[in-house]
N, C-alpha and C. Protein backbone atom coordinates (compact mmCIF):
# COMPACT_ATOMS: atom_id res chain seq x y z
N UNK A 1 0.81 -1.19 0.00
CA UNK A 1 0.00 0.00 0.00
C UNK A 1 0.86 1.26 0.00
N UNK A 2 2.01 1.00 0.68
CA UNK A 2 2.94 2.61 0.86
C UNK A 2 3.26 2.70 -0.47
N UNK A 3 3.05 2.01 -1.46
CA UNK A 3 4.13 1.81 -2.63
C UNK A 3 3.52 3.09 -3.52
N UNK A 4 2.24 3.63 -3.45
CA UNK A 4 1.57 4.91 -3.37
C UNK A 4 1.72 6.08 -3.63
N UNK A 5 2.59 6.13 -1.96
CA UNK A 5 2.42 7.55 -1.84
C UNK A 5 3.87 7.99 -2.45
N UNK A 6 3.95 9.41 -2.35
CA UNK A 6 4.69 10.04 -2.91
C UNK A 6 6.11 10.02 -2.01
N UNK A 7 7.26 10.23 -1.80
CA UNK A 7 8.28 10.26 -1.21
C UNK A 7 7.96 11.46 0.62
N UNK A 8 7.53 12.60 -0.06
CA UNK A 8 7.16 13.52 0.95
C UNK A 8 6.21 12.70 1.71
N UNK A 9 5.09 12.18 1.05
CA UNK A 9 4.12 11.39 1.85
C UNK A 9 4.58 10.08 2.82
N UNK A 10 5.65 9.87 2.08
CA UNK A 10 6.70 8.80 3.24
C UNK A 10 7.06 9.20 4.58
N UNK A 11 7.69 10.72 4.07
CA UNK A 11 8.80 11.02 5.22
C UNK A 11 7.54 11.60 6.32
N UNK A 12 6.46 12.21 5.88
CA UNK A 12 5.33 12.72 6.91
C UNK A 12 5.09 11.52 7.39
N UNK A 13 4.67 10.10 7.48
CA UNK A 13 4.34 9.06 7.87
C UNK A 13 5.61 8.49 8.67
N UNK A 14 6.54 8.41 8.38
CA UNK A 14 7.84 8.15 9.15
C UNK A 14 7.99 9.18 10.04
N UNK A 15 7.90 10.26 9.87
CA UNK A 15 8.35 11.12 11.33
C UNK A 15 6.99 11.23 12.18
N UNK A 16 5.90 11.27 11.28
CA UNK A 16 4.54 10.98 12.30
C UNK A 16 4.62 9.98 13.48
N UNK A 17 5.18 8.36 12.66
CA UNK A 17 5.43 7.73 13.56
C UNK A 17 6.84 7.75 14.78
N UNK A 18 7.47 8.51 14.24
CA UNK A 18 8.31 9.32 15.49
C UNK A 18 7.91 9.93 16.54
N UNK A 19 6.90 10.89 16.11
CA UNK A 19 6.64 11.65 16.71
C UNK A 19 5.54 10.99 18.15
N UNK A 20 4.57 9.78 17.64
CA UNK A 20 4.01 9.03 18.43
C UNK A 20 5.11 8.40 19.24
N UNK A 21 6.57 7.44 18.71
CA UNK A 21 7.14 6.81 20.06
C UNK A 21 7.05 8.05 21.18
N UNK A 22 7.86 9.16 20.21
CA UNK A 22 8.08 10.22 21.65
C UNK A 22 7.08 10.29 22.71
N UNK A 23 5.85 10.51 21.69
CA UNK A 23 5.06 10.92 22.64
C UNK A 23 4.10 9.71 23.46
N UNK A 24 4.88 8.66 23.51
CA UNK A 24 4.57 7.13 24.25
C UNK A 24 3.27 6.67 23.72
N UNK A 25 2.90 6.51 22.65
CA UNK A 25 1.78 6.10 21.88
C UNK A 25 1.54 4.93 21.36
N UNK A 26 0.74 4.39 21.28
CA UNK A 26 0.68 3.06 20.21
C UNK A 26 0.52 2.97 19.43
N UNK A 27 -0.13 4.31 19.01
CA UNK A 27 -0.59 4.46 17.92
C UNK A 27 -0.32 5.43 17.06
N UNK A 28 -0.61 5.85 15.67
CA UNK A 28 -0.13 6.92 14.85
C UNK A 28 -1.27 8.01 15.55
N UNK A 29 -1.86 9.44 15.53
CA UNK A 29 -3.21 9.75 15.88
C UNK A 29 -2.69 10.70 14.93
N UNK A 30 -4.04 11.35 14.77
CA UNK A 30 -3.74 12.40 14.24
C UNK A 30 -3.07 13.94 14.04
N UNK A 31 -3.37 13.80 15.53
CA UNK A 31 -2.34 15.24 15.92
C UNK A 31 -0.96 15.24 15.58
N UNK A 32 -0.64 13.43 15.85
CA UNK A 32 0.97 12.82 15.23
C UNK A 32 0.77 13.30 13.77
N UNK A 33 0.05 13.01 12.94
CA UNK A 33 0.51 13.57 11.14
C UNK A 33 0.11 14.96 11.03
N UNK A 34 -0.60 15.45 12.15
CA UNK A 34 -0.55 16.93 12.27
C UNK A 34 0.98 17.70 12.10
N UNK A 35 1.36 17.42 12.96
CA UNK A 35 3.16 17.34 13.68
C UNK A 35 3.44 17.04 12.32
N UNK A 36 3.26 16.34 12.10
CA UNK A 36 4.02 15.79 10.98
C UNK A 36 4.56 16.47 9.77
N UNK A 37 3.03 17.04 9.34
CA UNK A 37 2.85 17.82 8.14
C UNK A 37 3.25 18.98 8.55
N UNK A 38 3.24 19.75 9.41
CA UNK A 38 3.77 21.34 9.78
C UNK A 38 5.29 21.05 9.83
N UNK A 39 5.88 19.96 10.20
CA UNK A 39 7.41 19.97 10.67
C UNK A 39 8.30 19.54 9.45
N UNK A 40 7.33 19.35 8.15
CA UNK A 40 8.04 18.78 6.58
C UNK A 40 7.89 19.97 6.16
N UNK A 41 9.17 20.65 6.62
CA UNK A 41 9.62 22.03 5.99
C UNK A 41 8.96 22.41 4.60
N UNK A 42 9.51 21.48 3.75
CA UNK A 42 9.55 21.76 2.24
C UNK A 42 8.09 21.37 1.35
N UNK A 43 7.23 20.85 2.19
CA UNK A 43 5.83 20.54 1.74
C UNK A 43 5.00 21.88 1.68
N UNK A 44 4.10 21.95 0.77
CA UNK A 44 3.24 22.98 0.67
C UNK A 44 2.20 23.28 1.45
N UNK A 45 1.83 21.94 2.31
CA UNK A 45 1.00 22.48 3.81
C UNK A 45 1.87 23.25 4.54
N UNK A 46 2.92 22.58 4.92
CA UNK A 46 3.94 23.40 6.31
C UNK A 46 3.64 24.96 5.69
N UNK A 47 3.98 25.44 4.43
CA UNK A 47 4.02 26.85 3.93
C UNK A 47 2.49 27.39 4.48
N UNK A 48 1.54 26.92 4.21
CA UNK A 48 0.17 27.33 4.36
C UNK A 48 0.35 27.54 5.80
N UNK A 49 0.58 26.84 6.55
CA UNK A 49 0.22 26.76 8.25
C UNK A 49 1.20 27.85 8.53
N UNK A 50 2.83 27.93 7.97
CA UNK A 50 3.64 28.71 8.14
C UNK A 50 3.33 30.20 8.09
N UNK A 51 2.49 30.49 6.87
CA UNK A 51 2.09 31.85 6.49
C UNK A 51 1.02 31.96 7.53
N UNK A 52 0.52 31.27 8.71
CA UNK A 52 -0.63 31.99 9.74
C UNK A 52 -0.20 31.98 10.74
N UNK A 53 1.74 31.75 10.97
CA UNK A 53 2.15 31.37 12.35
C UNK A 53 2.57 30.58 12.70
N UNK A 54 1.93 29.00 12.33
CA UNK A 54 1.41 28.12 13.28
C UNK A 54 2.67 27.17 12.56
N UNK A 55 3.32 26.95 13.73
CA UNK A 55 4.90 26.07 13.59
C UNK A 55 4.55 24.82 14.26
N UNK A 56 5.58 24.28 14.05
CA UNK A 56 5.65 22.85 14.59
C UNK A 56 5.81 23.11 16.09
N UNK A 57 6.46 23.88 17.01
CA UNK A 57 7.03 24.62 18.22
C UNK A 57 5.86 24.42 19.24
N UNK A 58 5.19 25.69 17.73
CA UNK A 58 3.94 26.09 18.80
C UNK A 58 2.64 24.92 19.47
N UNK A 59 2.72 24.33 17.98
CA UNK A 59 1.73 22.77 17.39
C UNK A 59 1.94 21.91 18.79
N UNK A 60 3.55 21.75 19.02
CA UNK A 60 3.73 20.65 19.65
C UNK A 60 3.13 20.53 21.35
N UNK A 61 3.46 21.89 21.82
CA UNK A 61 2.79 22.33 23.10
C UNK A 61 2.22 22.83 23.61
N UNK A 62 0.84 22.64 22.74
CA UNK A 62 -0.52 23.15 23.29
C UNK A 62 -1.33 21.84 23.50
């Protein structure tokens, strides 16, 4: 099924699931590919969220 997505769509799914060990999870959730997508610099969401503020920083600790 990964065989799919696009390379960017990899690395958001790989650090998503990073972002869950950290945060002692079992699971992927969503707030994890939230994180995800704001913290993939070079993707055209991060830019959108970027242009209203809203960083990975801020994302992570609220």
């Amino acid at each position: 099924m990964l065989e799919k997505f696009t390379e960017k769509a990899l690395n958001v799914i790989a650090e998503a699931q990073n972002i869950a060990i950290y945060d002692h999870s079992d699971k992927v959730l969503s707030e994890h590919l939230l994180l995800a997508v704001v913290k993939e610099a070079k993707g055209f969401c991060a830019r959108i969220f970027n242009s209203y503020g809203i960083t990975y920083d801020r994302l992570a600790y609220i």
